[in-house]
N, C-alpha and C. Protein backbone atom coordinates (compact mmCIF):
# COMPACT_ATOMS: atom_id res chain seq x y z
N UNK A 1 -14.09 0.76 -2.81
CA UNK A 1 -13.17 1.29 -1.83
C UNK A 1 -12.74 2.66 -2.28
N UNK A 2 -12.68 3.72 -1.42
CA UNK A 2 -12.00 4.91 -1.70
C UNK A 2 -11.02 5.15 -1.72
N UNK A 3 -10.14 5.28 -2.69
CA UNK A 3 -8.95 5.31 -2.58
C UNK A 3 -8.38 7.08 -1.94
N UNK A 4 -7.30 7.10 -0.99
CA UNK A 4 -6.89 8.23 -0.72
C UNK A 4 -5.20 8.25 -0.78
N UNK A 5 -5.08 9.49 -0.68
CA UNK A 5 -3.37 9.75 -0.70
C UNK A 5 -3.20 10.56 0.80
N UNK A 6 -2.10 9.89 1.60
CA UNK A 6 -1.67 9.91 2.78
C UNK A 6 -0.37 10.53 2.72
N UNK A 7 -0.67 11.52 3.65
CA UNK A 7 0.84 12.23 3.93
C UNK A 7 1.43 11.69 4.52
N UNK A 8 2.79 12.18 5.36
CA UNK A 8 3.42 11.11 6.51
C UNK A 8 2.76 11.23 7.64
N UNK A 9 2.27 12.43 8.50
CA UNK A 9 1.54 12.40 9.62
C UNK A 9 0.83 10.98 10.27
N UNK A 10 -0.07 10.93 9.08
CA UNK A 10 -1.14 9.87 9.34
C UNK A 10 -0.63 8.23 9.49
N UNK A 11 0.61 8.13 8.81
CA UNK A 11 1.36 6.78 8.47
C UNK A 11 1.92 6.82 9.87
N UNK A 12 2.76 7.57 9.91
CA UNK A 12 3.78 7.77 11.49
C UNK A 12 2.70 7.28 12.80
N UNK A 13 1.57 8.16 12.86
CA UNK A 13 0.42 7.62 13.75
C UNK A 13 0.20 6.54 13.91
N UNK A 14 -0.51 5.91 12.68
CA UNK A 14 -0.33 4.64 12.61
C UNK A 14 0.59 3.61 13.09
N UNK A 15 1.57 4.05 12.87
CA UNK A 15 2.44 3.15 13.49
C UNK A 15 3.15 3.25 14.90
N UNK A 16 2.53 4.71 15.36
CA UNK A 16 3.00 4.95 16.68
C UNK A 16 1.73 5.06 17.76
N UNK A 17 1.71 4.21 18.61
CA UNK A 17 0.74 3.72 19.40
C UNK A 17 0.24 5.25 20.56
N UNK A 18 1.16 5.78 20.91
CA UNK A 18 1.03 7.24 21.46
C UNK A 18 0.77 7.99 20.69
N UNK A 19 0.70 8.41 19.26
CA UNK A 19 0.71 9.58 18.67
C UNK A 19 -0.67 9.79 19.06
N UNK A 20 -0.76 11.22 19.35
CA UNK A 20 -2.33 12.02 19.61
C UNK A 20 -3.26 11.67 18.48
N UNK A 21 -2.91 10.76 17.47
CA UNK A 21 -3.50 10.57 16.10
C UNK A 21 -3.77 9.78 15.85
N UNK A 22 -2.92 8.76 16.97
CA UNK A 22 -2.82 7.25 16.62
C UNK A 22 -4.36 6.86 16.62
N UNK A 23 -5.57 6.67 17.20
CA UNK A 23 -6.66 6.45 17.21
C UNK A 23 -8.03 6.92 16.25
N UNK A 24 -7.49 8.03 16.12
CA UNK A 24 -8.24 8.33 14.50
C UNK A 24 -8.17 7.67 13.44
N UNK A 25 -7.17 7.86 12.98
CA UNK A 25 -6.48 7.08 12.01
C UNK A 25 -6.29 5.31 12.00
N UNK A 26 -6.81 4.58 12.86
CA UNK A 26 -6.24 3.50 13.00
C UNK A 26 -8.00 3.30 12.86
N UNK A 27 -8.91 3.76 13.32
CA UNK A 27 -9.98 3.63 13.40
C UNK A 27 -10.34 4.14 11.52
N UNK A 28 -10.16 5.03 11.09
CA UNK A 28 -10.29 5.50 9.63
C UNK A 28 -9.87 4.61 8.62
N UNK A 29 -8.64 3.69 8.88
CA UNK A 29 -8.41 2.23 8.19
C UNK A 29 -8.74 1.05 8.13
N UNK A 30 -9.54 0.99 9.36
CA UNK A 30 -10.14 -0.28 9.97
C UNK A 30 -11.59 0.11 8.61
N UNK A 31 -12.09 1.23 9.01
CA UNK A 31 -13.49 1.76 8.14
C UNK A 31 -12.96 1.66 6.96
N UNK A 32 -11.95 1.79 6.13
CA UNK A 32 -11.84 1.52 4.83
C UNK A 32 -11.59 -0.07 3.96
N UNK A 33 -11.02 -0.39 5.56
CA UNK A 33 -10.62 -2.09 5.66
C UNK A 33 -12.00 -2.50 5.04
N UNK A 34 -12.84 -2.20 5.92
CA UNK A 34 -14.32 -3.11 6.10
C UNK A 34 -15.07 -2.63 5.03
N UNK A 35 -15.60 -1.85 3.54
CA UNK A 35 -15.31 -1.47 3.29
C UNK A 35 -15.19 -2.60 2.18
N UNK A 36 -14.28 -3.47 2.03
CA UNK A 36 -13.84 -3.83 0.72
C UNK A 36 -12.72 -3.81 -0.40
N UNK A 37 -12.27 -4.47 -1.00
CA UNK A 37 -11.29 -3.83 -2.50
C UNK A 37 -11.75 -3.75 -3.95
N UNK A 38 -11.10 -2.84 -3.95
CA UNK A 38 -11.01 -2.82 -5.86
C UNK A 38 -9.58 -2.82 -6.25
N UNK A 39 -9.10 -3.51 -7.75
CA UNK A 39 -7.77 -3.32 -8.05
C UNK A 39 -7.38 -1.72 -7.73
N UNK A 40 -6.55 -1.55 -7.30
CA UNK A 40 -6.33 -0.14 -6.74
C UNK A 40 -5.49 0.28 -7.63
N UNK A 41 -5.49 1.42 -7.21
CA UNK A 41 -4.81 2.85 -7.62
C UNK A 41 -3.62 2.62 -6.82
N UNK A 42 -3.75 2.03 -5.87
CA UNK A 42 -2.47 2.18 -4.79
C UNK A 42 -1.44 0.58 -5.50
N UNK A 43 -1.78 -0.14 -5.85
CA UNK A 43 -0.85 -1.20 -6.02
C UNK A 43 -0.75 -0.84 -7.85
N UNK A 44 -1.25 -0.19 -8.62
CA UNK A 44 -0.53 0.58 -9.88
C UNK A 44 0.02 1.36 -9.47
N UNK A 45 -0.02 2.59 -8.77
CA UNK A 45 1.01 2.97 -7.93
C UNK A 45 2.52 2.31 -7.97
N UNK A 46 2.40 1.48 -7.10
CA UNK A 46 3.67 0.61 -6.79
C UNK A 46 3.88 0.17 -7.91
N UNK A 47 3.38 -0.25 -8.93
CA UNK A 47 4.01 -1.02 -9.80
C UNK A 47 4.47 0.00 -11.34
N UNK A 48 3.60 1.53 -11.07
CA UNK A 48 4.60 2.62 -11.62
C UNK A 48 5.86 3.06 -11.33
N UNK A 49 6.10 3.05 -9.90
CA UNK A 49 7.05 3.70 -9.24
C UNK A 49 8.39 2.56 -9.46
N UNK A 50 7.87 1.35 -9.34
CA UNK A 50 8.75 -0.02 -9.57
C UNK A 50 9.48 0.66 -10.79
N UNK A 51 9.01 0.72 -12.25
CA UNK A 51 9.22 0.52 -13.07
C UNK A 51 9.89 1.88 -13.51
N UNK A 52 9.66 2.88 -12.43
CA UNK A 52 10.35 4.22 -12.65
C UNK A 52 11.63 4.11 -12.26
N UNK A 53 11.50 3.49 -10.84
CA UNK A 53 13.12 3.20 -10.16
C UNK A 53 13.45 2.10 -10.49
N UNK A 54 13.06 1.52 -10.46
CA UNK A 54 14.11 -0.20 -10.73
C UNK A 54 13.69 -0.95 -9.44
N UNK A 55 13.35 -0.59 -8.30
CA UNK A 55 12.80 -1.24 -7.01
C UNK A 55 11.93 -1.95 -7.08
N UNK A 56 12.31 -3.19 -6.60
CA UNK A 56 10.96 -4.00 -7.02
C UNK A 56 10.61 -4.83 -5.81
N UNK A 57 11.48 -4.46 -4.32
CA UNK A 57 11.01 -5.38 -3.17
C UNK A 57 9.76 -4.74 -2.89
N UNK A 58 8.66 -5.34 -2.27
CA UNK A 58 7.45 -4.97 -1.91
C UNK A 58 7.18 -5.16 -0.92
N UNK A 59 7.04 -4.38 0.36
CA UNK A 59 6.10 -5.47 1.30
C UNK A 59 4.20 -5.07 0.76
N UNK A 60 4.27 -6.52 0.82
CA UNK A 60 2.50 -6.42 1.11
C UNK A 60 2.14 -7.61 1.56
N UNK A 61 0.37 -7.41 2.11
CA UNK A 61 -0.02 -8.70 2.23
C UNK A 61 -0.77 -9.36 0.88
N UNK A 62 -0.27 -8.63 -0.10
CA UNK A 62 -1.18 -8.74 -1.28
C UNK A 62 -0.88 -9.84 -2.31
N UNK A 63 -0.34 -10.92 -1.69
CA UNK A 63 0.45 -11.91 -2.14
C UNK A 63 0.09 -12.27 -3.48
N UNK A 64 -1.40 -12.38 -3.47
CA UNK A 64 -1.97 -13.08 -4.75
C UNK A 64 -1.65 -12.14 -6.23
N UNK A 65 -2.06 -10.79 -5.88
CA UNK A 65 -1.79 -9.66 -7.17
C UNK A 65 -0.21 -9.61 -7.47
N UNK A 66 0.32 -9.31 -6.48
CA UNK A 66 1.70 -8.93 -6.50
C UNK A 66 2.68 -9.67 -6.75
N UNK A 67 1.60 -11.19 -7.08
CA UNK A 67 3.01 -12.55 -7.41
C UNK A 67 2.70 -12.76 -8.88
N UNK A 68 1.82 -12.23 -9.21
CA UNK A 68 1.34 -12.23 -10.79
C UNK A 68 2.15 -10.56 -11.43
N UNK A 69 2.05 -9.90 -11.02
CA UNK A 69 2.79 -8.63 -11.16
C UNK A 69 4.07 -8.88 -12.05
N UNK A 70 3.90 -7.99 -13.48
CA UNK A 70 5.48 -8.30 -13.71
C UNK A 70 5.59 -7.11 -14.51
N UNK A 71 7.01 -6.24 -14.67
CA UNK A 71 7.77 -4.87 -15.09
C UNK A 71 7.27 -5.03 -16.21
N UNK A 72 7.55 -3.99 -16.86
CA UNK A 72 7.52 -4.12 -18.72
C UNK A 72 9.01 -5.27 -19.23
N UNK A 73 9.76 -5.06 -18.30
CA UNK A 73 11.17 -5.72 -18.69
C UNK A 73 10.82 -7.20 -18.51
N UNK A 74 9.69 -7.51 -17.68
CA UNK A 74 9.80 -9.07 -16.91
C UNK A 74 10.09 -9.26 -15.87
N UNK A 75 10.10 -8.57 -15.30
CA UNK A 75 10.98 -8.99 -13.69
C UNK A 75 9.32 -8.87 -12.78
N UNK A 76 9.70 -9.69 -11.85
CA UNK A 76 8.40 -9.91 -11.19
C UNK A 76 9.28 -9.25 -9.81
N UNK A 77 8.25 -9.26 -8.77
CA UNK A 77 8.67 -8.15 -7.74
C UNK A 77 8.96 -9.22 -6.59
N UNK A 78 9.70 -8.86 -5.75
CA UNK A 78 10.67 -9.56 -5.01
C UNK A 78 9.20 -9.22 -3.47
N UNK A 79 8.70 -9.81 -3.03
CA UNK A 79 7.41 -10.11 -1.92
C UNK A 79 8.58 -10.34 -0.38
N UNK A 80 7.74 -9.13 0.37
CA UNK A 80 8.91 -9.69 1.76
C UNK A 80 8.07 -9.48 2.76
């Protein structure tokens, strides 16, 4: 999987069914969807940033990684 870094433009699209963008982009995730995973860059990510701020609610659908997930302190991340 390729991992990329997303500005807000593309996120906002995504989530807005009118945006002039919305269809690119929704189509560009579907293609990365299909596609496949690797432990990502994007969920170390989250679990740097956790451990930078103290935030540890997550949404994901990533139930399985993210329930094994735990801080340097111990704290496992709160899944919503």
């Amino acid at each position: 999987m390729r991992s990329v870094l997303a500005d807000t433009g593309p996120l906002v699209a995504l989530f807005t069914a009118n945006d002039r963008h919305h269809a690119r982009f929704r189509a560009q995730l579907k293609d990365l969807a299909r596609r496949g995973r690797e432990m990502d860059f994007a969920d170390a990510s989250l679990w740097w940033l956790a451990a930078q701020t103290g935030v540890t609610d997550v949404m994901t659908t990533d139930v399985a990684d993210f329930s094994r997930y735990r801080l340097p302190d111990g704290r496992a991340f709160t899944l919503l």
